[in-house]
PDB file of N, CA and C in Angstrom:
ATOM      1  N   UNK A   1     -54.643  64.445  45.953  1.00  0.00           N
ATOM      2  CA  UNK A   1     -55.812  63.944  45.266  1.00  0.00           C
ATOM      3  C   UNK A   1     -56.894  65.031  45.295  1.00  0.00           C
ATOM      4  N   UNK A   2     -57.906  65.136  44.185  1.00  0.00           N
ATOM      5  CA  UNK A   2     -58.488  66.092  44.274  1.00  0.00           C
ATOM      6  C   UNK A   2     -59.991  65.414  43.863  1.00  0.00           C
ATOM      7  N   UNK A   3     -61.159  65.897  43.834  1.00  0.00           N
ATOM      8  CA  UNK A   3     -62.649  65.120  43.150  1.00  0.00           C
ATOM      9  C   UNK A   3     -62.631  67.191  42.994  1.00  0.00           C
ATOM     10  N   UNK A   4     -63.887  66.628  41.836  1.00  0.00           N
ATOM     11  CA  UNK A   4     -64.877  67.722  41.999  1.00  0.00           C
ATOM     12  C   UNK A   4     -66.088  67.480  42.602  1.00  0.00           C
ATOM     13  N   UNK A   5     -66.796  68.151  43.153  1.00  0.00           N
ATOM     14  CA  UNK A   5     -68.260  68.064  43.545  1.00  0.00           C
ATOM     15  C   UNK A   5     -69.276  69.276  43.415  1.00  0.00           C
ATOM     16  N   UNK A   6     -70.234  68.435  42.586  1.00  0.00           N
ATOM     17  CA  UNK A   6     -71.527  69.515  41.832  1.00  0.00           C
ATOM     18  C   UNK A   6     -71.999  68.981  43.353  1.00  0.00           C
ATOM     19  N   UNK A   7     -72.529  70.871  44.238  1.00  0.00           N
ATOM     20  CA  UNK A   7     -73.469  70.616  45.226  1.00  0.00           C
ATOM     21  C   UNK A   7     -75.131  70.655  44.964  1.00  0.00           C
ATOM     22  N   UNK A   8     -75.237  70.873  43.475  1.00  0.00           N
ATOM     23  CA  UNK A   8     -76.627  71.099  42.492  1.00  0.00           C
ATOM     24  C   UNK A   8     -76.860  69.766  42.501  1.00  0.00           C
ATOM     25  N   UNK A   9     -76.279  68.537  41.961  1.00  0.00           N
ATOM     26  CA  UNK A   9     -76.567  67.316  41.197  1.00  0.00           C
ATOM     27  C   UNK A   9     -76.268  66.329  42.353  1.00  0.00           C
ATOM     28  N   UNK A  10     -75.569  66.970  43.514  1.00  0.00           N
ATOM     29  CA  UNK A  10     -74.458  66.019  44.203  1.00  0.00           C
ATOM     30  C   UNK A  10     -73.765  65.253  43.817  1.00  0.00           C
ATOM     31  N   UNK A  11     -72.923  65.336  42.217  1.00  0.00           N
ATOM     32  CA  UNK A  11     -72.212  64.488  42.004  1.00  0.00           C
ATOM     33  C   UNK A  11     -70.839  64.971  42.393  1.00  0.00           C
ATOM     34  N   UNK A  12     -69.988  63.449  42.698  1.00  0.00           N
ATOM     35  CA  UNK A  12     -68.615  63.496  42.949  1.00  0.00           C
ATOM     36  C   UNK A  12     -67.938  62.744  41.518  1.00  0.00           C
ATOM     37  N   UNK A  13     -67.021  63.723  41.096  1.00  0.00           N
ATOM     38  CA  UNK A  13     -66.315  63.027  40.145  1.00  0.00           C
ATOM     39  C   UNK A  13     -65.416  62.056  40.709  1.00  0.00           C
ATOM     40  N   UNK A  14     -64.547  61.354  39.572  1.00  0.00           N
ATOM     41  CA  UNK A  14     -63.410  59.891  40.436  1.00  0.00           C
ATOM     42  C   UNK A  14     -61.823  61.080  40.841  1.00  0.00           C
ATOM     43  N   UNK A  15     -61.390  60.859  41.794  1.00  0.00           N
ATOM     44  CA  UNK A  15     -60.168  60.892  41.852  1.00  0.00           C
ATOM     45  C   UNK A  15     -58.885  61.802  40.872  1.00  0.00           C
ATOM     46  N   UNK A  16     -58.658  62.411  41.275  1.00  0.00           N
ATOM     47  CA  UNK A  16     -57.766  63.476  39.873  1.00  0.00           C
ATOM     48  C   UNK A  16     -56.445  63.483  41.015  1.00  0.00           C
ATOM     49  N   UNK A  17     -55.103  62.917  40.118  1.00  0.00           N
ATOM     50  CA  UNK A  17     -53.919  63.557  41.325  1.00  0.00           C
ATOM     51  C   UNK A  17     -53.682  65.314  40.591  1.00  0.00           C
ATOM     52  N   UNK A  18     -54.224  65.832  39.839  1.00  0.00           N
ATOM     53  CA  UNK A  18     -54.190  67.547  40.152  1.00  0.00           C
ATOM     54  C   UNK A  18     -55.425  67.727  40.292  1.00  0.00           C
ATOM     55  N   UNK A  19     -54.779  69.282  40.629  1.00  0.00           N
ATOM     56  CA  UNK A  19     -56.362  70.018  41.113  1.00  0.00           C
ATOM     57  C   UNK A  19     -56.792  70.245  38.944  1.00  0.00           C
ATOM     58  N   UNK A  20     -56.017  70.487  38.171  1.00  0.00           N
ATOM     59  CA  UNK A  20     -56.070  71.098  37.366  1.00  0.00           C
ATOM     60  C   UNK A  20     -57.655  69.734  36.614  1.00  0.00           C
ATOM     61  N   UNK A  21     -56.865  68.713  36.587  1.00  0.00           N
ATOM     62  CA  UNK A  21     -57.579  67.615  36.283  1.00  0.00           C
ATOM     63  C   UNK A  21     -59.246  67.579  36.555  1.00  0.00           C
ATOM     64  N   UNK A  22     -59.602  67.991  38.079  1.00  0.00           N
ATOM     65  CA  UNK A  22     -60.687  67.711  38.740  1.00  0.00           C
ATOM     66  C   UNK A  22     -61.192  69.281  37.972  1.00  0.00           C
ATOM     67  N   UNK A  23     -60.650  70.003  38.041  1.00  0.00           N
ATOM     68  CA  UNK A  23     -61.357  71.296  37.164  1.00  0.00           C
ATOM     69  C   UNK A  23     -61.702  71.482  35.993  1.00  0.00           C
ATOM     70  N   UNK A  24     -60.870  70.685  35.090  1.00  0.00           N
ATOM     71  CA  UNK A  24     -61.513  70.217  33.961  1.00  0.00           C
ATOM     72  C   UNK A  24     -62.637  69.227  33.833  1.00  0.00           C
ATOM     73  N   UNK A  25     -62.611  68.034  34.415  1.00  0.00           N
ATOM     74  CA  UNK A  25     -63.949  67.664  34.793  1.00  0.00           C
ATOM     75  C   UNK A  25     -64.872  68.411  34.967  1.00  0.00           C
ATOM     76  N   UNK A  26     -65.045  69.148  36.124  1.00  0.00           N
ATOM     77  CA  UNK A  26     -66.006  70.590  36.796  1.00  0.00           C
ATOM     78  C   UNK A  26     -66.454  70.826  35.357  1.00  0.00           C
ATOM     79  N   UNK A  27     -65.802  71.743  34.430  1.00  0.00           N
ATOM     80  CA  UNK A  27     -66.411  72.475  33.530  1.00  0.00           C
ATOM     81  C   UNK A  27     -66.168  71.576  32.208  1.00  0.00           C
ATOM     82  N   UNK A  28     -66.460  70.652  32.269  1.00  0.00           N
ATOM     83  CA  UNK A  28     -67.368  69.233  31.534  1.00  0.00           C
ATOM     84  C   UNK A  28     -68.531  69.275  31.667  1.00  0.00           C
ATOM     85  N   UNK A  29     -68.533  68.942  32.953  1.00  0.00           N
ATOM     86  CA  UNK A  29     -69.940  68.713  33.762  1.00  0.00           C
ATOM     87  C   UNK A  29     -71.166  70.130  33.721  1.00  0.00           C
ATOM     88  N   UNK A  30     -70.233  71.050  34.025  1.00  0.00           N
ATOM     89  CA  UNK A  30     -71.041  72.538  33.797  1.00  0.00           C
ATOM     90  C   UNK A  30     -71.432  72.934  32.652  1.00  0.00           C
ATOM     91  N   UNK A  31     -70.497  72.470  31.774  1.00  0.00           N
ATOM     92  CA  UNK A  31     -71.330  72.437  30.279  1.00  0.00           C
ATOM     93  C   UNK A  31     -72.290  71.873  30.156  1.00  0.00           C
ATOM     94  N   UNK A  32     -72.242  70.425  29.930  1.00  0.00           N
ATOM     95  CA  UNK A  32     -73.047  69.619  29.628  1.00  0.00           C
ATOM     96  C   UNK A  32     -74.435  69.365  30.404  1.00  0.00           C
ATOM     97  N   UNK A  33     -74.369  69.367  31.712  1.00  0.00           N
ATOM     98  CA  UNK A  33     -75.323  69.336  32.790  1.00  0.00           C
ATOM     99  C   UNK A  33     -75.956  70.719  32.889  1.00  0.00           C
ATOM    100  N   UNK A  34     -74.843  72.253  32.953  1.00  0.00           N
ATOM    101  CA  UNK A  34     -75.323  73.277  33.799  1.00  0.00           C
ATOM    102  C   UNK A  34     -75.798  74.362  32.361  1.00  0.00           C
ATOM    103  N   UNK A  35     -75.239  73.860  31.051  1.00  0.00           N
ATOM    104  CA  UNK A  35     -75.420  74.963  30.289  1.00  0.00           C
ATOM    105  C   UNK A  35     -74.199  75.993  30.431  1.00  0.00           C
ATOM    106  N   UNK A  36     -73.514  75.867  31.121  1.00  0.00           N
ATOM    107  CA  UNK A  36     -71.901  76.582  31.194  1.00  0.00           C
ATOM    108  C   UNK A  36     -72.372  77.394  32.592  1.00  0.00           C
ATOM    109  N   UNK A  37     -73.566  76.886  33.428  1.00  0.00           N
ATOM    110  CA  UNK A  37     -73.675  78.205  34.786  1.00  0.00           C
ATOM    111  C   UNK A  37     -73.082  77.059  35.883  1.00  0.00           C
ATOM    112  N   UNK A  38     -72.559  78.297  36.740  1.00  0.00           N
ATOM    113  CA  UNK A  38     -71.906  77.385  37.704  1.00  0.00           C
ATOM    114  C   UNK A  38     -72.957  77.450  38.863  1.00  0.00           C
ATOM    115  N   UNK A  39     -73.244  75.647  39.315  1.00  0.00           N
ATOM    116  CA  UNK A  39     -74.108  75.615  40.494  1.00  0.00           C
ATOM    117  C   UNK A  39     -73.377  76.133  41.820  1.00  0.00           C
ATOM    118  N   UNK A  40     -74.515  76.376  42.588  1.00  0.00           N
ATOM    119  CA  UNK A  40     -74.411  76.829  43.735  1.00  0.00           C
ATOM    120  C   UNK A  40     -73.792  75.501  44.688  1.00  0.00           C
ATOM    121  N   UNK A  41     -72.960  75.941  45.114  1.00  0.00           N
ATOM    122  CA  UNK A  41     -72.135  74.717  46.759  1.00  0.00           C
ATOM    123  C   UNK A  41     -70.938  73.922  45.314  1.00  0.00           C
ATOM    124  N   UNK A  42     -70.490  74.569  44.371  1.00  0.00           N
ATOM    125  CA  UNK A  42     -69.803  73.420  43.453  1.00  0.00           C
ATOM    126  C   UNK A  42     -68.496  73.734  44.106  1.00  0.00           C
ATOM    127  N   UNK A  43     -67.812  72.537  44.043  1.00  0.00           N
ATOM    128  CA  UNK A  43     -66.076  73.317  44.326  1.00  0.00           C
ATOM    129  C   UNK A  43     -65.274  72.081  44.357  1.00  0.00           C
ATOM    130  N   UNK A  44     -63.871  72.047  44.444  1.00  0.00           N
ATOM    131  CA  UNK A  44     -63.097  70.947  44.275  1.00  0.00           C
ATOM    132  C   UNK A  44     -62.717  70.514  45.847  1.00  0.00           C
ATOM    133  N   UNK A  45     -62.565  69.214  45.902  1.00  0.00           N
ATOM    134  CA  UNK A  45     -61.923  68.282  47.025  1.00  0.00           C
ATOM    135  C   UNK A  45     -60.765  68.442  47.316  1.00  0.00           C
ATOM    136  N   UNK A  46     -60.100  68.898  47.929  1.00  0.00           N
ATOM    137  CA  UNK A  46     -58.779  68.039  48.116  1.00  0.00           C
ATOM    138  C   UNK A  46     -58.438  67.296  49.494  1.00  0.00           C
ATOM    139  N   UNK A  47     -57.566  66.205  49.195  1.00  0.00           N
ATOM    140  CA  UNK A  47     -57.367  65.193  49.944  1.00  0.00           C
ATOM    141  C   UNK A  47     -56.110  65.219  49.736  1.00  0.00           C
ATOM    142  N   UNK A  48     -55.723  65.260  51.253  1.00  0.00           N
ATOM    143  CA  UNK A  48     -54.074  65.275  51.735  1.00  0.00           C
ATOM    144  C   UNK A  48     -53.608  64.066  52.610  1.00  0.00           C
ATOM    145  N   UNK A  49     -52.493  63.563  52.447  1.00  0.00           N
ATOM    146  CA  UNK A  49     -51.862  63.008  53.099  1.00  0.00           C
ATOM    147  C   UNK A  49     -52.546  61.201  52.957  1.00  0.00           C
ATOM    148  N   UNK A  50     -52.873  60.870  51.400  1.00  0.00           N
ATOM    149  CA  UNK A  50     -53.049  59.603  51.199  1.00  0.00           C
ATOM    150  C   UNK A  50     -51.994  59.035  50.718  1.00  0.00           C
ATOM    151  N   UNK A  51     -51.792  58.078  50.436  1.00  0.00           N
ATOM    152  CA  UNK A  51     -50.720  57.087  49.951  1.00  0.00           C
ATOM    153  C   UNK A  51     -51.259  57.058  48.192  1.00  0.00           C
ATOM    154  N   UNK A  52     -50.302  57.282  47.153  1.00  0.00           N
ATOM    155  CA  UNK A  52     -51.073  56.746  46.292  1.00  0.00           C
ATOM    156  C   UNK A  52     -51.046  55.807  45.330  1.00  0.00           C
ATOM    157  N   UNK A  53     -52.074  55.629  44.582  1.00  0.00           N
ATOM    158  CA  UNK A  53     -52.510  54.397  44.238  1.00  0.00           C
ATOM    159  C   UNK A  53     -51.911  53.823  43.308  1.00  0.00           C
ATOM    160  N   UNK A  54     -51.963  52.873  42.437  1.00  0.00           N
ATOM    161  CA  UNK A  54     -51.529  51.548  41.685  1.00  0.00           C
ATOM    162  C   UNK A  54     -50.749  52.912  40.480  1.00  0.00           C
ATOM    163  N   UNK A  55     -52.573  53.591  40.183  1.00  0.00           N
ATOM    164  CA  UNK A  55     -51.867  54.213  38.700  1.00  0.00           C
ATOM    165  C   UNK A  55     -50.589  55.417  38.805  1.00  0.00           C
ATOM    166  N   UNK A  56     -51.142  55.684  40.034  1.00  0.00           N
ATOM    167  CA  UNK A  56     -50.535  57.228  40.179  1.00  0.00           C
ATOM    168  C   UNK A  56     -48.618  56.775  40.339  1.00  0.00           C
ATOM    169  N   UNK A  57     -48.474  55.469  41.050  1.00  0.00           N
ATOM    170  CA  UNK A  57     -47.284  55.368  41.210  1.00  0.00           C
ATOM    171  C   UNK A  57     -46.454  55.008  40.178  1.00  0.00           C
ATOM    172  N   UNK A  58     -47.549  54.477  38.567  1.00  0.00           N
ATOM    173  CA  UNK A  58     -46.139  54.272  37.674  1.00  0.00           C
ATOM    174  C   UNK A  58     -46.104  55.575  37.210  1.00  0.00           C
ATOM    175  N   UNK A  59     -46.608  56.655  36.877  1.00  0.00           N
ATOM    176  CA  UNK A  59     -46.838  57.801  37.356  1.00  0.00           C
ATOM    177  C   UNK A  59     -45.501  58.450  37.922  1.00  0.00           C
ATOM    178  N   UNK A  60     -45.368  57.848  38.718  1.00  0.00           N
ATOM    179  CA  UNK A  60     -44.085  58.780  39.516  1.00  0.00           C
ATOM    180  C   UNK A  60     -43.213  57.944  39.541  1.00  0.00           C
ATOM    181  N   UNK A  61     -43.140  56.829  38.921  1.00  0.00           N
ATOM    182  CA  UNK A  61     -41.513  56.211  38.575  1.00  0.00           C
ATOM    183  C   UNK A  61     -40.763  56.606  37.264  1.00  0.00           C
ATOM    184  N   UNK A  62     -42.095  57.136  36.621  1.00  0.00           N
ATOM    185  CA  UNK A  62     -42.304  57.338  35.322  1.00  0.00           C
ATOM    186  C   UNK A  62     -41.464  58.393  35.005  1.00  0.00           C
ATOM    187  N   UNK A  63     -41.937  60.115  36.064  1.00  0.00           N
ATOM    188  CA  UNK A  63     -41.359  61.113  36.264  1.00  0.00           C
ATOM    189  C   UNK A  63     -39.661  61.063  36.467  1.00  0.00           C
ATOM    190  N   UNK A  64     -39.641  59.965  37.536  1.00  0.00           N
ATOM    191  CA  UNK A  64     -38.261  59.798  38.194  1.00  0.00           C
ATOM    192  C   UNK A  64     -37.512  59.405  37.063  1.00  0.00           C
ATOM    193  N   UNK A  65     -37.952  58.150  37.053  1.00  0.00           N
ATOM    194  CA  UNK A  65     -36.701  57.949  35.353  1.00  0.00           C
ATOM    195  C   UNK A  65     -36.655  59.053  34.337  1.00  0.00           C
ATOM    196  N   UNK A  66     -37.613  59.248  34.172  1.00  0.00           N
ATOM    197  CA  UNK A  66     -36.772  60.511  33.139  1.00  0.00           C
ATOM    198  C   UNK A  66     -36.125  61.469  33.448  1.00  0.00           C
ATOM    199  N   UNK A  67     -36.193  62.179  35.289  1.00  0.00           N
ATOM    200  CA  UNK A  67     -35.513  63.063  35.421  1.00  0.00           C
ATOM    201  C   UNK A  67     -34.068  62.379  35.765  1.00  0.00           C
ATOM    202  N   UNK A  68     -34.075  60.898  36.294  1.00  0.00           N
ATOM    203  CA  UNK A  68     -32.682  60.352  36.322  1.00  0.00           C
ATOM    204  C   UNK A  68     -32.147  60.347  34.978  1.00  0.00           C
ATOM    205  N   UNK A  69     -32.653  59.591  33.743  1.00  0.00           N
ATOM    206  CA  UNK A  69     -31.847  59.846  32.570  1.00  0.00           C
ATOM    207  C   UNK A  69     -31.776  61.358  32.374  1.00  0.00           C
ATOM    208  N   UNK A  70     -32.370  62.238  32.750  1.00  0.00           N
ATOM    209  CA  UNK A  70     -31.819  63.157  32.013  1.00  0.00           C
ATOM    210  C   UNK A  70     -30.544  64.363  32.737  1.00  0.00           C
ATOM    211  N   UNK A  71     -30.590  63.533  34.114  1.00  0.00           N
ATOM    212  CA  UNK A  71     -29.402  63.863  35.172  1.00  0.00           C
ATOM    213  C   UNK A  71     -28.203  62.978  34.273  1.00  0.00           C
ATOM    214  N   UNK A  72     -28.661  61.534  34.469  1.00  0.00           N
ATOM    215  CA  UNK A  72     -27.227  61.183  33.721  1.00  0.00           C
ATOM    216  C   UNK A  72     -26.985  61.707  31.995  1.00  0.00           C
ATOM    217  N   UNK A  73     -27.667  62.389  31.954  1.00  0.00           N
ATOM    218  CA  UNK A  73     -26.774  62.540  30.859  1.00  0.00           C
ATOM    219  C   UNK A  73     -26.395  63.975  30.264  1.00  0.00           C
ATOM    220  N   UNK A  74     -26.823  64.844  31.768  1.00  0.00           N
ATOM    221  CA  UNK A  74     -25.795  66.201  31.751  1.00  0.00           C
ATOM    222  C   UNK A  74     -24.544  65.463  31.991  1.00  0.00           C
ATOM    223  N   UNK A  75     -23.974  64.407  32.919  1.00  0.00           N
ATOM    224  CA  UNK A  75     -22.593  64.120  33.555  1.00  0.00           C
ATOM    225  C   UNK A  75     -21.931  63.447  32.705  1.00  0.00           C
ATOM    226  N   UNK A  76     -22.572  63.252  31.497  1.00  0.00           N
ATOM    227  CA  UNK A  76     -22.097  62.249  30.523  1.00  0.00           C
ATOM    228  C   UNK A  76     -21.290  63.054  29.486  1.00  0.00           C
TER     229      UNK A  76
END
């Protein structure tokens, strides 16, 4: 899990399962808020070793089935 956090505005963005995600946020926010300058103390979160949540897990059943269909059907 990753947030961004403006240490200028103190805002925390919601929750991103990539880092890539929470960085696009970041330079959302730096646009729109900073004028494209990056504040001082800004940088991304990461958070290790949570369980995750409701969305993230169809998410990864999501992944799984397709890499299972697409296992079964090299053997096919």
């Amino acid at each position: 899990m990753h947030q961004y956090e403006c240490g200028n505005c103190g805002l925390r963005s919601g929750k991103y399962l990539t880092r890539f995600g929470a960085e696009r946020y970041g330079k959302g926010h730096r646009d729109k808020k900073h004028g494209g300058m990056f504040p001082i103390n800004e940088g991304i979160l990461t958070y290790s070793g949570q369980a995750p949540q409701a969305g993230e897990w169809r998410t990864i059943v999501l992944v799984a089935a397709i890499l299972l269909i697409g296992l079964a059907s090299k053997l096919v």
